[in-house]
N, C-alpha and C. Protein backbone atom coordinates (compact mmCIF):
# COMPACT_ATOMS: atom_id res chain seq x y z
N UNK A 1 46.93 5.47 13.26
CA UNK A 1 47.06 4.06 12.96
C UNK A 1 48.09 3.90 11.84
N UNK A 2 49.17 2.81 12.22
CA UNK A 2 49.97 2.75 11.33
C UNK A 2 49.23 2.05 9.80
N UNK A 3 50.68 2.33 8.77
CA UNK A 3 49.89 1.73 7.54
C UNK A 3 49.76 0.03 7.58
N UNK A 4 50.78 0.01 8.09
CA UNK A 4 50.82 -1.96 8.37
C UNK A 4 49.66 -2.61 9.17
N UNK A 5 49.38 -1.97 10.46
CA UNK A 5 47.88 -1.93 10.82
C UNK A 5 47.08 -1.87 10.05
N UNK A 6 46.63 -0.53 9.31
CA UNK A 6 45.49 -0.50 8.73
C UNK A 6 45.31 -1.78 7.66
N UNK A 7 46.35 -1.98 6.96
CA UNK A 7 46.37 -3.15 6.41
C UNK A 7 45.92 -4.64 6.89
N UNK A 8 46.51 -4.87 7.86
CA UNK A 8 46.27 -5.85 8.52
C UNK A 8 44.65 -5.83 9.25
N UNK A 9 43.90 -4.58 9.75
CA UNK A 9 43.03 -4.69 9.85
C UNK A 9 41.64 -5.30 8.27
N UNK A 10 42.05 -4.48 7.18
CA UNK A 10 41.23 -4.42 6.47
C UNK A 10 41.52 -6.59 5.95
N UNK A 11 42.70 -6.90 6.37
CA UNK A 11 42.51 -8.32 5.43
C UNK A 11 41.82 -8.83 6.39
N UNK A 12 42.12 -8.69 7.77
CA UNK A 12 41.42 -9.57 8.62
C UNK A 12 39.73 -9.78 8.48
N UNK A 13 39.20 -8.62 8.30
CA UNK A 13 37.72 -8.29 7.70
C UNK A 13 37.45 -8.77 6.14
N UNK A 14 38.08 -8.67 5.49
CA UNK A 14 37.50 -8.99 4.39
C UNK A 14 36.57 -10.26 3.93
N UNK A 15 37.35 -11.34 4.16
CA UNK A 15 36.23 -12.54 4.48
C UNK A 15 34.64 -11.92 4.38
N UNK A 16 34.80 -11.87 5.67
CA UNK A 16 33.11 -11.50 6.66
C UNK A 16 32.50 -10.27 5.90
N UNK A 17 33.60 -9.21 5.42
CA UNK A 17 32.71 -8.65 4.49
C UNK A 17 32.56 -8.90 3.20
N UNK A 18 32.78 -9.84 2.66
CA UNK A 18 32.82 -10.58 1.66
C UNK A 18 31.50 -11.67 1.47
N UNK A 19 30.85 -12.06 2.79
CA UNK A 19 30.03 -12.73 2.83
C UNK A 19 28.87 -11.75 3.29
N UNK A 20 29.35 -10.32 3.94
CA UNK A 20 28.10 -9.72 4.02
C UNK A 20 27.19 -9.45 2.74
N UNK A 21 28.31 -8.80 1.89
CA UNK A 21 28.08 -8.49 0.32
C UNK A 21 27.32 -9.75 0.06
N UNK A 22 27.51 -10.88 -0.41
CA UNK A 22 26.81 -11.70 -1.05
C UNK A 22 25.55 -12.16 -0.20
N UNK A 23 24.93 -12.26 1.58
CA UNK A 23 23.89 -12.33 1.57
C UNK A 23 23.32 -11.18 1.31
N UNK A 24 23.80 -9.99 1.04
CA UNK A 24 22.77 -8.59 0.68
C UNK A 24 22.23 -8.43 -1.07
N UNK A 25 23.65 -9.57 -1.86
CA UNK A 25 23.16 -10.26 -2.91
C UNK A 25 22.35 -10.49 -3.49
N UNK A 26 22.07 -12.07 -2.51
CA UNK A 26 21.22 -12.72 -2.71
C UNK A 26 20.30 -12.42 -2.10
N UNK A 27 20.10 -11.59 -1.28
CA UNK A 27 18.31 -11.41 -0.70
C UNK A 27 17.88 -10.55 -1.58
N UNK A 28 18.96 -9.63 -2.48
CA UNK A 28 18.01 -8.25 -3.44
C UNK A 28 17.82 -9.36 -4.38
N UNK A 29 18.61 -10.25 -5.11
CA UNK A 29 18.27 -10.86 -6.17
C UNK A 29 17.31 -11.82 -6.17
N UNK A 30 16.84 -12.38 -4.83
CA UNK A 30 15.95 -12.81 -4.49
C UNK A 30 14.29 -12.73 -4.17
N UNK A 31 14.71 -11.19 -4.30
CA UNK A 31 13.23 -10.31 -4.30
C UNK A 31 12.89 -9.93 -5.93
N UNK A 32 14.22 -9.79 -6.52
CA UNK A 32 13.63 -9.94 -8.19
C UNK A 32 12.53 -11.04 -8.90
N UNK A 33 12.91 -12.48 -8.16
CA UNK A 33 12.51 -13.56 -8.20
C UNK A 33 11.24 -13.58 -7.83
N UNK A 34 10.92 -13.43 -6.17
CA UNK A 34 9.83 -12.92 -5.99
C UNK A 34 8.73 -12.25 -6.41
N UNK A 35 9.59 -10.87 -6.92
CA UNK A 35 8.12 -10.30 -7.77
C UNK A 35 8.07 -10.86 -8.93
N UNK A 36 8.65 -11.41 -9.88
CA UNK A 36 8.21 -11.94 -10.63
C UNK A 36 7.15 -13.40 -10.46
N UNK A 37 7.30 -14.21 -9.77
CA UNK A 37 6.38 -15.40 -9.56
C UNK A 37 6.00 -15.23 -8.71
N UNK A 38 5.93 -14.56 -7.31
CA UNK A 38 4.80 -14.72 -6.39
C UNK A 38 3.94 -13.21 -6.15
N UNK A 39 4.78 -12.02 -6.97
CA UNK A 39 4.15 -10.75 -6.65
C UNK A 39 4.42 -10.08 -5.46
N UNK A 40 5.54 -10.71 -4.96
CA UNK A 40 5.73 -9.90 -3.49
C UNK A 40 7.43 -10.25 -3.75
N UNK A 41 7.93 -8.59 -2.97
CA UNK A 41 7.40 -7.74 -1.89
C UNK A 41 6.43 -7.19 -2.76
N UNK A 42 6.29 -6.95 -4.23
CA UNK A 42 5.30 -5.73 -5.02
C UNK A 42 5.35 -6.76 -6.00
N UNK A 43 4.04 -6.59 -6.70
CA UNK A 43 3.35 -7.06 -7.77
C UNK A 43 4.11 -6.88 -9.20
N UNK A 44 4.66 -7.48 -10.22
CA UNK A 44 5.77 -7.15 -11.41
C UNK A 44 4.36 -6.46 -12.35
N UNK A 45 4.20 -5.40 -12.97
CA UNK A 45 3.24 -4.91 -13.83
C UNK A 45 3.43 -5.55 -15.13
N UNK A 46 2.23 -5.32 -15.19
CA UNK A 46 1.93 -6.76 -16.55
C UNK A 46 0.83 -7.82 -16.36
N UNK A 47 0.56 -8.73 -17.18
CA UNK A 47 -0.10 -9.63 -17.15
C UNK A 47 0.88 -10.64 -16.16
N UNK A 48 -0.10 -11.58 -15.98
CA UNK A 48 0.66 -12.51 -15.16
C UNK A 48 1.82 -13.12 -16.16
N UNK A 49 3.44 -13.92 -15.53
CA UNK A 49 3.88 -14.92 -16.56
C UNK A 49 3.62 -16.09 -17.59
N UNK A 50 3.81 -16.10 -18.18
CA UNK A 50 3.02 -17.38 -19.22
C UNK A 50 4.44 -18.64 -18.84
N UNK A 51 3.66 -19.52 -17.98
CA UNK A 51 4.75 -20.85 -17.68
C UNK A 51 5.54 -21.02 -19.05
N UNK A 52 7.25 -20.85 -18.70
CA UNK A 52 8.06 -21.80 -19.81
C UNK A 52 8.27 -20.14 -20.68
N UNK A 53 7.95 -19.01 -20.95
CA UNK A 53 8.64 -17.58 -20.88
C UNK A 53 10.15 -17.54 -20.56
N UNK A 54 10.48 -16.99 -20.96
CA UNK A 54 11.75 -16.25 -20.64
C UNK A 54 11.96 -15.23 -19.10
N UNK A 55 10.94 -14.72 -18.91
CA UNK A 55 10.60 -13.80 -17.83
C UNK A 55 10.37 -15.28 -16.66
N UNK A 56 9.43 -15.96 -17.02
CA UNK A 56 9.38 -17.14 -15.90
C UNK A 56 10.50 -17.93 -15.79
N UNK A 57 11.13 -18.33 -16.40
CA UNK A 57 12.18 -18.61 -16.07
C UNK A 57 13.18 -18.32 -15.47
N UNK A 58 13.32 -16.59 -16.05
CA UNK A 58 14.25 -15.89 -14.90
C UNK A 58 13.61 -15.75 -13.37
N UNK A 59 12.45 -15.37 -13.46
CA UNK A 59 11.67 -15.83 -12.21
C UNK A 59 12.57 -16.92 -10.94
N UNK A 60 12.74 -17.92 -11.80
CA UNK A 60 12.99 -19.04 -10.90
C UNK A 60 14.13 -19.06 -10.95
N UNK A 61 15.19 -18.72 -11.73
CA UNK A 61 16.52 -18.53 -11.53
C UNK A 61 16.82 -17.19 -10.34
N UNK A 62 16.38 -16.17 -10.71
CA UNK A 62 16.04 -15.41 -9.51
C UNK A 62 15.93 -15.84 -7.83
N UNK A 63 14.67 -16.45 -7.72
CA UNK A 63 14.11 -16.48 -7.08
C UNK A 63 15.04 -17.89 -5.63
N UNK A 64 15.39 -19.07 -6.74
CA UNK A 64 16.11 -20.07 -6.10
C UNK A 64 17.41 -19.78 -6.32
N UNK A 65 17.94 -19.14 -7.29
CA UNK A 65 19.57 -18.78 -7.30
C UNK A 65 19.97 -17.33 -6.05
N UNK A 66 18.67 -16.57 -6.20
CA UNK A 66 19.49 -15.56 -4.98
C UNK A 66 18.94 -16.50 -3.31
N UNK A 67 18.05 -17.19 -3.80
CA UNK A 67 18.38 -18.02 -2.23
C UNK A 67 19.70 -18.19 -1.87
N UNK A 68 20.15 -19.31 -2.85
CA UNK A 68 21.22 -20.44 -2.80
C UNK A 68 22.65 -19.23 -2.58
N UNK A 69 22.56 -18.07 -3.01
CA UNK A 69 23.24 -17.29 -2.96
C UNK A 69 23.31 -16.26 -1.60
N UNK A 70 22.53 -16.15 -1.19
CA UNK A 70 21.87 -15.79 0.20
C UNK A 70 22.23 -16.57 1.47
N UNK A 71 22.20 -17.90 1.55
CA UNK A 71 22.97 -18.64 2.51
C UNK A 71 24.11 -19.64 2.24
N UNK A 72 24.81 -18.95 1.16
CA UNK A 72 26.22 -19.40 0.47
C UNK A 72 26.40 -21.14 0.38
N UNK A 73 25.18 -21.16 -0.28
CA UNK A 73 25.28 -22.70 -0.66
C UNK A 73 25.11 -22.76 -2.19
N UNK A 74 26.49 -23.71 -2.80
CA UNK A 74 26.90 -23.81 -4.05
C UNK A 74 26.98 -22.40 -4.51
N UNK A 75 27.96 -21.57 -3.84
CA UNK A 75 28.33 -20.07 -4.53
C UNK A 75 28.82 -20.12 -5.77
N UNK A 76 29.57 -20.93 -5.84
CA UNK A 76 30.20 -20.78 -7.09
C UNK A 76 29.71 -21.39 -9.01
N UNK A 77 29.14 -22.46 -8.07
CA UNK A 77 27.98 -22.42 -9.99
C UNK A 77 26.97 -21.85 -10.06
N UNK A 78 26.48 -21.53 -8.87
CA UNK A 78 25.34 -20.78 -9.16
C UNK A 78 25.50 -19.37 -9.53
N UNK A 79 26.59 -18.65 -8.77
CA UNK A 79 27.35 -17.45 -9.53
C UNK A 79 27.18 -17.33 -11.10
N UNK A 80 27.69 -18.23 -11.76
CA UNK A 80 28.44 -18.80 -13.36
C UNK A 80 26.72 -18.60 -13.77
N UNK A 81 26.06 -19.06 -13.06
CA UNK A 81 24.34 -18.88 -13.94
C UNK A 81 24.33 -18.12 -13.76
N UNK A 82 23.91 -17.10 -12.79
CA UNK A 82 23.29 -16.28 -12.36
C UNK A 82 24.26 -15.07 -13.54
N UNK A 83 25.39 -14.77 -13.12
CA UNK A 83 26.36 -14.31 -14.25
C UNK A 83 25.58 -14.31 -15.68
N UNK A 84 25.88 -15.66 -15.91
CA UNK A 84 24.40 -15.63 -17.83
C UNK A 84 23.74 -15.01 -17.38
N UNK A 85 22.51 -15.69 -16.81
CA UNK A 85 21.48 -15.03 -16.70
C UNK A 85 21.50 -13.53 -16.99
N UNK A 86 22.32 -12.67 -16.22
CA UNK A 86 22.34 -11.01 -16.35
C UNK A 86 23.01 -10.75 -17.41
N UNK A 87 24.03 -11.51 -18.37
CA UNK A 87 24.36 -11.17 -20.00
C UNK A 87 23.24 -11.47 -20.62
N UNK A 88 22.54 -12.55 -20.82
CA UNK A 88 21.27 -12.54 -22.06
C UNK A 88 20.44 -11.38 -21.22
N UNK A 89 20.07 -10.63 -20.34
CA UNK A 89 19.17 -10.04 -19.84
C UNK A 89 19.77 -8.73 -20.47
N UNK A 90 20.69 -8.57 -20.36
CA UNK A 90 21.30 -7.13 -20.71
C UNK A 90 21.08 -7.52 -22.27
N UNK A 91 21.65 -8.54 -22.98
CA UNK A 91 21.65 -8.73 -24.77
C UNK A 91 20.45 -8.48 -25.27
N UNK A 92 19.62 -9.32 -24.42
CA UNK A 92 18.60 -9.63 -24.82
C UNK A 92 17.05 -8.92 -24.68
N UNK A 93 17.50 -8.30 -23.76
CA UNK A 93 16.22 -6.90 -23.60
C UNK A 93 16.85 -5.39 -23.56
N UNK A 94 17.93 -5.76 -23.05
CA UNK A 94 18.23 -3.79 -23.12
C UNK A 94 19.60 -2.98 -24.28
N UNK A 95 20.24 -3.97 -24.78
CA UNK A 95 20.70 -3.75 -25.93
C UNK A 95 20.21 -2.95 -26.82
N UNK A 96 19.07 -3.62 -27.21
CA UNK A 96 18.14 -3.12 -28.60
C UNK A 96 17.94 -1.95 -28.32
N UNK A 97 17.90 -1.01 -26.73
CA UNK A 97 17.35 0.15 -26.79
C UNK A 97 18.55 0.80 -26.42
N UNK A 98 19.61 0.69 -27.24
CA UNK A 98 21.45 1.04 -27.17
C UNK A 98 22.59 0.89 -26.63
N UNK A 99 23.31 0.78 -26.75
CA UNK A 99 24.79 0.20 -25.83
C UNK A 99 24.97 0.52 -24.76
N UNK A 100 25.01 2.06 -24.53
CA UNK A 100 24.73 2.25 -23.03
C UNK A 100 24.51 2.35 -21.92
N UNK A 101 24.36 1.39 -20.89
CA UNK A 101 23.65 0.31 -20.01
C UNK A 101 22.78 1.98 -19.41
N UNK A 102 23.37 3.10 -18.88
CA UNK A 102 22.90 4.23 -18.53
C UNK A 102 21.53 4.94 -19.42
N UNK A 103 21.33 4.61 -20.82
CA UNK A 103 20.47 5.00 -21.56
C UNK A 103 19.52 3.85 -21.73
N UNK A 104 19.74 2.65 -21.79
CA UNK A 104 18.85 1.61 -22.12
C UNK A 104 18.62 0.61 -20.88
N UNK A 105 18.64 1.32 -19.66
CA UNK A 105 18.16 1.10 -18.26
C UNK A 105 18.91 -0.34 -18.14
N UNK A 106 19.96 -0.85 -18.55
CA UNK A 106 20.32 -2.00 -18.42
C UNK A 106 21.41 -2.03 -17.35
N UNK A 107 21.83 -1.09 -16.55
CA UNK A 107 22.76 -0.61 -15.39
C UNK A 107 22.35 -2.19 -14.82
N UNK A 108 21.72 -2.09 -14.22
CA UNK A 108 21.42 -3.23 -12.87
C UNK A 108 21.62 -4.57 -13.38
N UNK A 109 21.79 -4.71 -14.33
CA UNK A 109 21.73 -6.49 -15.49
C UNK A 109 23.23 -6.31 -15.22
N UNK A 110 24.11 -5.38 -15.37
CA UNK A 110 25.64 -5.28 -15.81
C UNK A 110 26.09 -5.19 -14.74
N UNK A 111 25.40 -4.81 -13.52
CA UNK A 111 25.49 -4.91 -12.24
C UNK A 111 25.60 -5.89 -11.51
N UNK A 112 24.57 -6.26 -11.32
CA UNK A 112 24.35 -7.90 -10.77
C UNK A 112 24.99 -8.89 -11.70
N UNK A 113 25.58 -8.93 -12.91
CA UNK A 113 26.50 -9.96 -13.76
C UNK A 113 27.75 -9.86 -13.70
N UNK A 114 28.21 -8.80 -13.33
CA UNK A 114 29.92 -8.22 -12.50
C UNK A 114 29.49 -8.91 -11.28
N UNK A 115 28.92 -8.99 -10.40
CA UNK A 115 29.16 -9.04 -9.19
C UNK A 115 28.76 -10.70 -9.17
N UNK A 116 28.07 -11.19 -9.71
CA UNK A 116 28.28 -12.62 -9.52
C UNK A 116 29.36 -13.12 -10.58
N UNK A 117 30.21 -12.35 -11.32
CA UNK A 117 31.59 -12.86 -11.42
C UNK A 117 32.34 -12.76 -10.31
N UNK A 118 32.29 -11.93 -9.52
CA UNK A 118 33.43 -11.55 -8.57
C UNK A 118 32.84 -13.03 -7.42
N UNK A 119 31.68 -13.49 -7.48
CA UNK A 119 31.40 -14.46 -6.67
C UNK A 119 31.78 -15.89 -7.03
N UNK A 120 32.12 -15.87 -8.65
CA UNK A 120 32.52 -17.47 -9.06
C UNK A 120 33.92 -17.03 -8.68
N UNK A 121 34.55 -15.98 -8.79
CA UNK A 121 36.41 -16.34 -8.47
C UNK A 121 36.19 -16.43 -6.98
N UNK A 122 35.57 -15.52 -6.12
CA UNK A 122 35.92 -15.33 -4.64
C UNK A 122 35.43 -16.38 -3.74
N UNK A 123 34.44 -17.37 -4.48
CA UNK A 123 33.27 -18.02 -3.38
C UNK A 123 32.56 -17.33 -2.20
N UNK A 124 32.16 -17.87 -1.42
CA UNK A 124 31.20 -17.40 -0.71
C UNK A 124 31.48 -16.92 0.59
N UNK A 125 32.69 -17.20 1.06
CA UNK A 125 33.54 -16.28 2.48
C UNK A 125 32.88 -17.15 3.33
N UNK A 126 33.11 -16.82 4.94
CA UNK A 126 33.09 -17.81 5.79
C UNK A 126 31.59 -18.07 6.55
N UNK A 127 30.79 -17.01 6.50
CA UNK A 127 29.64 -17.00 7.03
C UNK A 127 28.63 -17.66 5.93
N UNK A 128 28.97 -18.95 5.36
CA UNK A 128 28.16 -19.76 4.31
C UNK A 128 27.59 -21.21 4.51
N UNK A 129 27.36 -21.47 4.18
CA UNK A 129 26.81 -23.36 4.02
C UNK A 129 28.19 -23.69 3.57
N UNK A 130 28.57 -23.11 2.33
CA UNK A 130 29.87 -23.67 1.44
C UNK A 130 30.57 -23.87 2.57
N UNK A 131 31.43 -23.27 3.17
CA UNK A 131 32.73 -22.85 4.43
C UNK A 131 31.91 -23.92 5.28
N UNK A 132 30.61 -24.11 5.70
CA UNK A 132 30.53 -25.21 6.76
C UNK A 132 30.59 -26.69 6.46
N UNK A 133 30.08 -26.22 5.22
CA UNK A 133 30.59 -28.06 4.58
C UNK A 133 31.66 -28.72 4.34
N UNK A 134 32.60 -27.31 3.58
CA UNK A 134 34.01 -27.53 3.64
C UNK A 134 35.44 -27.46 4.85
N UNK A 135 34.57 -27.33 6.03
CA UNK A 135 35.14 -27.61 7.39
C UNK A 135 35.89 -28.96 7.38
N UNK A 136 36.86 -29.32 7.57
CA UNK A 136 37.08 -31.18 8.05
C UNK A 136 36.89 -31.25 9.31
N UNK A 137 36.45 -32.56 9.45
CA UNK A 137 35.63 -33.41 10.59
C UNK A 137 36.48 -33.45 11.87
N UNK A 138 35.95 -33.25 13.08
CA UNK A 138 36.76 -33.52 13.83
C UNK A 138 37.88 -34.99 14.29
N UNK A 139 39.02 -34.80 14.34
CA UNK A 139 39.73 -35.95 14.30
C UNK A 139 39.15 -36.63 15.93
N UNK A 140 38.96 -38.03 15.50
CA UNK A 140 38.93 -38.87 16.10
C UNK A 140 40.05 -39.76 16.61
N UNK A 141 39.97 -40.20 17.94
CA UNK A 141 41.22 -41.10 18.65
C UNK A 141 40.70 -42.31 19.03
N UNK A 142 41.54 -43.35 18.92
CA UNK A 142 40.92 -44.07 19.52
C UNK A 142 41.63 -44.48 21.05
N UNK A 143 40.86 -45.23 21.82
CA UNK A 143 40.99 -44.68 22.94
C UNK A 143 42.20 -46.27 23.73
């Protein structure tokens, strides 16, 4: 396969894999959500949340942001939260136990906050709500 091909293959895909990435996203970030407020797929260890927490809150940012992220509706502000969200999570709980994201288990916070940057510049690719809303209407004639 030539190089101009291979090229041309990989832009033609990108889109679609661009939107695969973000519903595989939002359904993991969505199961974060999950176990935190409903206990499923698995139960979060601990006492239950105390409503209005920090943990409950991310709960629901979780839980309705990897939806909204999951069937690419409003990709792009909800990205920009979701983004915070995983900086105070990394500042704010795994810092204190050292800079390191590899030593102070904070990998996955720095993880998921890169990657919903790459979702506020890129939006949500074509397999989304966003892309179907932003379709224009079919032109009408009159007859």
């Amino acid at each position: 396969m030539a190089m101009d091909d291979l090229r041309t293959f990989f832009d033609r895909w990108r889109p679609w894999v661009l939107s695969v990435l973000r519903i595989i996203l939002g359904f993991l970030f969505f199961e974060h959500g999950g176990q935190k407020l409903l206990g499923f797929p698995t139960a979060m260890p601990g006492p239950p949340l105390q409503i209005g927490s920090m943990l409950w809150v991310a709960g629901w940012l979780e839980l309705v942001g990897g939806l909204l992220i999951l069937i690419g509706l409003f990709t792009r502000p909800v990205a920009l939260i979701l983004c915070g969200e995983m900086a105070v999570a990394y500042f704010h709980q795994h810092v204190k136990n050292g800079f390191w994201p590899l030593a102070n288990k904070g990998e996955p916070a720095v993880f998921y906050c890169f990657l919903f940057l790459y979702f506020l510049f890129a939006g949500a690719g074509p397999l989304s709500l966003d892309a179907l809303f932003k379709r224009p209407a079919a032109a009408t004639t009159s007859g």
